[in-house]
Protein backbone atom coordinates (compact mmCIF):
# COMPACT_ATOMS: atom_id res chain seq x y z
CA UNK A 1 -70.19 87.36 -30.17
CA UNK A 2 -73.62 86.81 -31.18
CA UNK A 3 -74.76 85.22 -34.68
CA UNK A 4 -76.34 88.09 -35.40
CA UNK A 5 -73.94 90.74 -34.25
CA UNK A 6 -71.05 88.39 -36.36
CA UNK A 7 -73.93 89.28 -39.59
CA UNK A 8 -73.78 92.91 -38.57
CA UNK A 9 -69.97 92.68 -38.54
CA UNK A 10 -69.12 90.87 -41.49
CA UNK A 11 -71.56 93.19 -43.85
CA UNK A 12 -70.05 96.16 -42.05
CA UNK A 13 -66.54 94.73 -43.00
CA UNK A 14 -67.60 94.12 -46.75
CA UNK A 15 -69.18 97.55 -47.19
CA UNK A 16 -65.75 98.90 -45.48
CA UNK A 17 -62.93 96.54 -47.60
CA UNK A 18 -62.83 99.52 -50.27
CA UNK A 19 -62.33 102.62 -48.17
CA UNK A 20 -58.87 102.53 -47.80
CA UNK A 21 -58.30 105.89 -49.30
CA UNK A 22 -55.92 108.22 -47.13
CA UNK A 23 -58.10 111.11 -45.42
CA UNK A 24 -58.68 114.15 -47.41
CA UNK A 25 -58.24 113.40 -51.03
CA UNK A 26 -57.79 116.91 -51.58
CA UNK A 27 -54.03 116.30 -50.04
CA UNK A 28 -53.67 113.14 -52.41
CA UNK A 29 -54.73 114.79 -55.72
CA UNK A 30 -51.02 114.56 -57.13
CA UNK A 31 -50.84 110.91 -55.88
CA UNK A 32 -51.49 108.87 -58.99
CA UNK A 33 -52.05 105.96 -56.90
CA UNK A 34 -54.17 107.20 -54.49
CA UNK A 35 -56.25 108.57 -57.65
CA UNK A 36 -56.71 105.46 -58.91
CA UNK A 37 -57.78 103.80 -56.25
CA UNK A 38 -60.12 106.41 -55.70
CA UNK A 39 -61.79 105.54 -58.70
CA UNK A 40 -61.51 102.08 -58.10
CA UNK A 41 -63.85 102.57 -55.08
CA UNK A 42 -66.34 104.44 -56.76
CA UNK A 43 -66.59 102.15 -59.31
CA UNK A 44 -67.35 99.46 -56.63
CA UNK A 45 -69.72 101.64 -54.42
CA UNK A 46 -72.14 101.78 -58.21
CA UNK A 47 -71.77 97.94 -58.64
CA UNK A 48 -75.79 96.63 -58.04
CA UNK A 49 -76.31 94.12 -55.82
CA UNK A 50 -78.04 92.26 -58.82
CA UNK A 51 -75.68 91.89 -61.14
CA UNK A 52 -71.75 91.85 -59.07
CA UNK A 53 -70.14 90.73 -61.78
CA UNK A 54 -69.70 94.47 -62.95
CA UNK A 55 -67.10 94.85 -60.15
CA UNK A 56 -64.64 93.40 -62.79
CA UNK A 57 -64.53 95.97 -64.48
CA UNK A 58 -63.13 97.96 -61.50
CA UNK A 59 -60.16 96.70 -61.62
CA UNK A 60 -58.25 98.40 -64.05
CA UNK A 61 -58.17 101.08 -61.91
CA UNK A 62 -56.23 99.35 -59.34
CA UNK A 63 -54.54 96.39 -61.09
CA UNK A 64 -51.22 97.82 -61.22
CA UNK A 65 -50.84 98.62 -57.67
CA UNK A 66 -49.32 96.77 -54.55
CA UNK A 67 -49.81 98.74 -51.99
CA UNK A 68 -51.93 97.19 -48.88
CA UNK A 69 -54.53 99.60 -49.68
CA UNK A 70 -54.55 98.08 -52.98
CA UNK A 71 -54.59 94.40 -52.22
CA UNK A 72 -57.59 95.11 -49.77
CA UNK A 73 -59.34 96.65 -52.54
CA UNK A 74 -58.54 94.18 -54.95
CA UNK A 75 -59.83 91.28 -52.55
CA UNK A 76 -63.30 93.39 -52.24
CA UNK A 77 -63.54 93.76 -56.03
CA UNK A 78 -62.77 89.73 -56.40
CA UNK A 79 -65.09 88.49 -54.19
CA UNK A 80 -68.29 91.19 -54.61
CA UNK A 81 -67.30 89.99 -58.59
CA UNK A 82 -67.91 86.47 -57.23
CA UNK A 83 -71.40 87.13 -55.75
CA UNK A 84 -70.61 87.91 -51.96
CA UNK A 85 -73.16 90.27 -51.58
CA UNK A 86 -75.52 91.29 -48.43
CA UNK A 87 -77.87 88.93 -48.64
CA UNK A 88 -75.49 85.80 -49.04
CA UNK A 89 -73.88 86.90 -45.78
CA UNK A 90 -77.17 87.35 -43.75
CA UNK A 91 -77.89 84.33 -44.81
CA UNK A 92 -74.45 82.46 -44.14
CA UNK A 93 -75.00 83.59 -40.82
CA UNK A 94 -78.34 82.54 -40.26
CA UNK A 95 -77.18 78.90 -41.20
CA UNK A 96 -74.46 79.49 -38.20
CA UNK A 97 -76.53 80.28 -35.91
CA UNK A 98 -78.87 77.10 -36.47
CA UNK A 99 -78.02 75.37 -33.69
CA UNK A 100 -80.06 72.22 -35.06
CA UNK A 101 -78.71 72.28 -37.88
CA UNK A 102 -76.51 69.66 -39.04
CA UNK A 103 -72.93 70.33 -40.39
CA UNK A 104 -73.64 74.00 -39.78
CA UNK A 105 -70.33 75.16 -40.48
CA UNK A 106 -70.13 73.27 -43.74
CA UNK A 107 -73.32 74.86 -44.66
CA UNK A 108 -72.07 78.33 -43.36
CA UNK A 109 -69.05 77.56 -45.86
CA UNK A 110 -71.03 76.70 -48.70
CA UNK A 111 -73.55 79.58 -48.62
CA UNK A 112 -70.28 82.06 -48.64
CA UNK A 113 -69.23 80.48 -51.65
CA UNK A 114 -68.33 82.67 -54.80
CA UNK A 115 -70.92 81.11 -57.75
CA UNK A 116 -71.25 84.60 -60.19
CA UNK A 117 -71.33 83.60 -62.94
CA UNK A 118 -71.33 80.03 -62.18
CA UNK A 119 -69.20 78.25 -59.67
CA UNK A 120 -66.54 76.73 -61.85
CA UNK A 121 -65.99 80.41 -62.99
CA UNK A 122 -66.12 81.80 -59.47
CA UNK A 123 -63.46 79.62 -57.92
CA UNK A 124 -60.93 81.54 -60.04
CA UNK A 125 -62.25 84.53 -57.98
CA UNK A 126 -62.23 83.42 -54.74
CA UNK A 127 -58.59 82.30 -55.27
CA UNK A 128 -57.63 85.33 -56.20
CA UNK A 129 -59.41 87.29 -53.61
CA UNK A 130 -57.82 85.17 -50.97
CA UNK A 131 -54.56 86.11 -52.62
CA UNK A 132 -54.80 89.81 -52.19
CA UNK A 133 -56.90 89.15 -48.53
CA UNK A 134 -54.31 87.04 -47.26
CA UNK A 135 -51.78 89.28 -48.88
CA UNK A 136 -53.04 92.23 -46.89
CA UNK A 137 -52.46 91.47 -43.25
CA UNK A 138 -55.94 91.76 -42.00
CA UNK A 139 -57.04 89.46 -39.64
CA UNK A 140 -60.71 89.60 -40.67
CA UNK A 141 -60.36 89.56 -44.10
CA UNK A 142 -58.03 86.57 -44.11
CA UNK A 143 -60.71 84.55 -42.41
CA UNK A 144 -63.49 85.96 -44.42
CA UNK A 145 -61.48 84.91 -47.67
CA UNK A 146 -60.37 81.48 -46.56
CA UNK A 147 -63.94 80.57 -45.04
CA UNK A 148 -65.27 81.89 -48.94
CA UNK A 149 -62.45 79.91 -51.01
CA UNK A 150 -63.32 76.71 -48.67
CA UNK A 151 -66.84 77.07 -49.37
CA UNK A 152 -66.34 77.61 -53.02
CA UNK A 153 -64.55 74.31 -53.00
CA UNK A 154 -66.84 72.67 -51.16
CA UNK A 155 -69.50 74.15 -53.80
CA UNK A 156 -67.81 73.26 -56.93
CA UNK A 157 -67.42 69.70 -55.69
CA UNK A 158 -70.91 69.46 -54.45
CA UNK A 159 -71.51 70.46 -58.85
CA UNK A 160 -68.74 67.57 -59.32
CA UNK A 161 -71.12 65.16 -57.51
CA UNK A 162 -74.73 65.97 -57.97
CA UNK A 163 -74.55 68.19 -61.40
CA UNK A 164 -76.03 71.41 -59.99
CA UNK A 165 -73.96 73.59 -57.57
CA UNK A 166 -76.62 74.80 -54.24
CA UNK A 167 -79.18 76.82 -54.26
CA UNK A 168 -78.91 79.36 -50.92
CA UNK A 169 -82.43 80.10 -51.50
CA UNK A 170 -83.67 76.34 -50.87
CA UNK A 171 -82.02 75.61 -47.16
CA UNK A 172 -83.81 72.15 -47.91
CA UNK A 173 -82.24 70.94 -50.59
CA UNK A 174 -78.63 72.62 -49.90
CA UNK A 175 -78.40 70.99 -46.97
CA UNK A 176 -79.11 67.77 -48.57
CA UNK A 177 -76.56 68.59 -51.17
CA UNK A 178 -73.94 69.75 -47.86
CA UNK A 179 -74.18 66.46 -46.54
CA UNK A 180 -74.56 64.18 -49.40
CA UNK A 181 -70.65 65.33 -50.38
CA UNK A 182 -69.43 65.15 -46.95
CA UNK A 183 -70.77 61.26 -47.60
CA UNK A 184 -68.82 60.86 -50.41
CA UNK A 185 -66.24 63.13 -49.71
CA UNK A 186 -65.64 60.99 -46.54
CA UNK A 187 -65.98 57.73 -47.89
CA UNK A 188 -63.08 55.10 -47.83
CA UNK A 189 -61.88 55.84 -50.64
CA UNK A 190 -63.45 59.21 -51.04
CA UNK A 191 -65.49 60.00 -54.48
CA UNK A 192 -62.44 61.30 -57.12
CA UNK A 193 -64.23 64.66 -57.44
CA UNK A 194 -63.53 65.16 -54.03
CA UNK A 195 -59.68 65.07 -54.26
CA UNK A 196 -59.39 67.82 -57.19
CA UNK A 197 -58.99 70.63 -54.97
CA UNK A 198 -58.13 69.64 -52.35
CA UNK A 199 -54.63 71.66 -52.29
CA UNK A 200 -56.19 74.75 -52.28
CA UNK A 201 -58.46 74.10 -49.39
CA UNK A 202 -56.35 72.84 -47.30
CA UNK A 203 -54.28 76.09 -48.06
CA UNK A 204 -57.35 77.96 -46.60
CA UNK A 205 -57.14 76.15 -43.63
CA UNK A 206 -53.54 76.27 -42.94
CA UNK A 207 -54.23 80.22 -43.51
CA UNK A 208 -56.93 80.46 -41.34
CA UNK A 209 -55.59 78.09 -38.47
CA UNK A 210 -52.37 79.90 -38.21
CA UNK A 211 -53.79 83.81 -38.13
CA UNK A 212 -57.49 84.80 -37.59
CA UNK A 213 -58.26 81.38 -35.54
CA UNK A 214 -55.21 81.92 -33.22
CA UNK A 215 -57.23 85.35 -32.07
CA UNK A 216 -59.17 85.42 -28.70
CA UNK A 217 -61.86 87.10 -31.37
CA UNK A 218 -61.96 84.08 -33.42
CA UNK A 219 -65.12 82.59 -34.19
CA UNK A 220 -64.70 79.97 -32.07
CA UNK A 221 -67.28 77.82 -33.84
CA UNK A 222 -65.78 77.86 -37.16
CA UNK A 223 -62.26 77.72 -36.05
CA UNK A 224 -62.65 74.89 -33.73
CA UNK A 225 -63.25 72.95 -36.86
CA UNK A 226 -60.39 74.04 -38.93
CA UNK A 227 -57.72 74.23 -36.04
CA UNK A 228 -58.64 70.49 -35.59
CA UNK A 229 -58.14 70.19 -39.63
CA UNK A 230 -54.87 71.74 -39.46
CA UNK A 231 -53.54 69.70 -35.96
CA UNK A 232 -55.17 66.33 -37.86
CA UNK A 233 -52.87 66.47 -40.77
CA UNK A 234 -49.66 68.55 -40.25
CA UNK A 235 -48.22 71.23 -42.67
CA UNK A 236 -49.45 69.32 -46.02
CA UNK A 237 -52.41 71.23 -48.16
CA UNK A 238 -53.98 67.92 -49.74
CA UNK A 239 -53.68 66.14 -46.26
CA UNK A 240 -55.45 68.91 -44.55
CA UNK A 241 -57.89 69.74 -47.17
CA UNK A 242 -58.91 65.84 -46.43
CA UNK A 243 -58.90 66.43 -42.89
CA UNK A 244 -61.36 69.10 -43.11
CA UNK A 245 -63.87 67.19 -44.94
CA UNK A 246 -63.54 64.40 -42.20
CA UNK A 247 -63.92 67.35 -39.58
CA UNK A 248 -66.89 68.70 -40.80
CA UNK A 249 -68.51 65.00 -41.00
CA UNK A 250 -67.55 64.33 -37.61
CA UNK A 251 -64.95 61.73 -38.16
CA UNK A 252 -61.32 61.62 -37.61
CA UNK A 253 -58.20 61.42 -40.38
CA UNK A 254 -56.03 58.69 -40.87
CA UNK A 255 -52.31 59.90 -41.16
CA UNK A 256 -51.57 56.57 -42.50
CA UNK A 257 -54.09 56.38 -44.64
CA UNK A 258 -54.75 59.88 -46.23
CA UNK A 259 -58.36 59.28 -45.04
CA UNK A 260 -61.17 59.32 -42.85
CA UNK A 261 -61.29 56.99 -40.00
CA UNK A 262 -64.80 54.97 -40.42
């Protein structure tokens, strides 16, 4: 699949996460659930583009719920809360598809990264929303959630390091700032602000390299580096979460040594 058809894909997918309503609401008007959730989507469908954060508020509509249909709509609400908006994923995918670029897929990551209101706060999001996402059995979503909570990770360390989380709109500098933590982050021994979270990616990639990326409809340039992650290191989060930074830079892990290979 094409960069560009992935783009028209993925914002297709986002606009879609929320209608998960049955057909005919008219048959669901004693459903309580179903009522809620109805309103949860509306709520979502008046959130502006400029300001996602107001997607919070929809969730008291649909907090109390556990249905699939809810857990899909929660892990909309979570991440359009975060910031993951249209223009964020055109211009994910335009990173992807720079085939000059270097560490694409890091940068790919990054740009996908929740950072409404700031980053620190947005990581809180785009665990959640990979809760409910990975929670909710669909393929697409799971990746889309694990590729966001990686590359909020990735962007809250990249803060850690430099004091400023990126800037999507200055390719320049971002990718400066992508590979300037891979340096550290890869280092022997890597920078400490590189090992806080390291859990929780590695959970994304364990997530990710055992559903979505087993798929012949994988993206196979994504996956290729997180299958690698997950075969590098085993079944342990922190291990792989290490892996994955040693991936993207284009070394190898050390089993022995927790770390990159030089």
């Amino acid at each position: 699949m094409s960069p560009a058809r992935r783009a028209q894909v993925l914002s297709a997918a986002v606009s879609m996460l929320s209608m998960v309503l049955c057909v005919g609401l008219v048959s669901c008007a004693g459903n309580k659930e179903m009522d809620d959730l109805a309103k949860a989507q509306d709520c979502l469908d008046k959130v502006d583009q400029s300001a996602p954060e107001e997607a919070d508020k929809c969730l008291t509509h649909v907090e109390k719920w556990d249905s699939q249909q809810a857990k899909i709509l929660k892990c909309s609400i979570y991440m359009t809360s975060g910031g993951l908006v249209e223009n964020k994923i055109v211009k994910a995918y335009n990173a992807l598809k720079a085939d000059s670029g270097a560490n694409k897929e890091a940068t790919y990551m990054v740009v996908l990264s929740l950072d409404r209101p700031d980053v620190d706060s947005a990581y809180t999001k785009a665990v959640n929303a990979d809760k409910y996402c990975q929670a909710s059995g669909v393929p697409g979503l799971k990746f889309l959630s694990g590729a966001i909570l990686i590359g909020t990770t990735m962007n809250k360390t990249i803060k850690a390091l430099s004091g400023s989380a990126v800037d999507i709109n200055d390719p320049t500098a971002m990718n400066a700032a992508v590979q300037n933590a891979l340096n550290q982050c890869t280092a022997n021994p890597p920078d400490p602000s590189c090992t806080t979270n390291l859990s929780a990616m590695g959970s994304a990639v364990l997530a990710m390299s055992g559903s979505y990326c087993e798929s012949t409809t994988a993206d196979k340039e994504v996956c290729a580096q997180i299958n690698a992650s997950a075969n590098a290191a085993g079944s342990d989060p922190t291990a792989v979460g290490q892996a994955l930074f040693c991936t993207l830079k284009g070394k190898t892990f050390n089993t022995s040594t927790g770390e990159c290979n030089p």
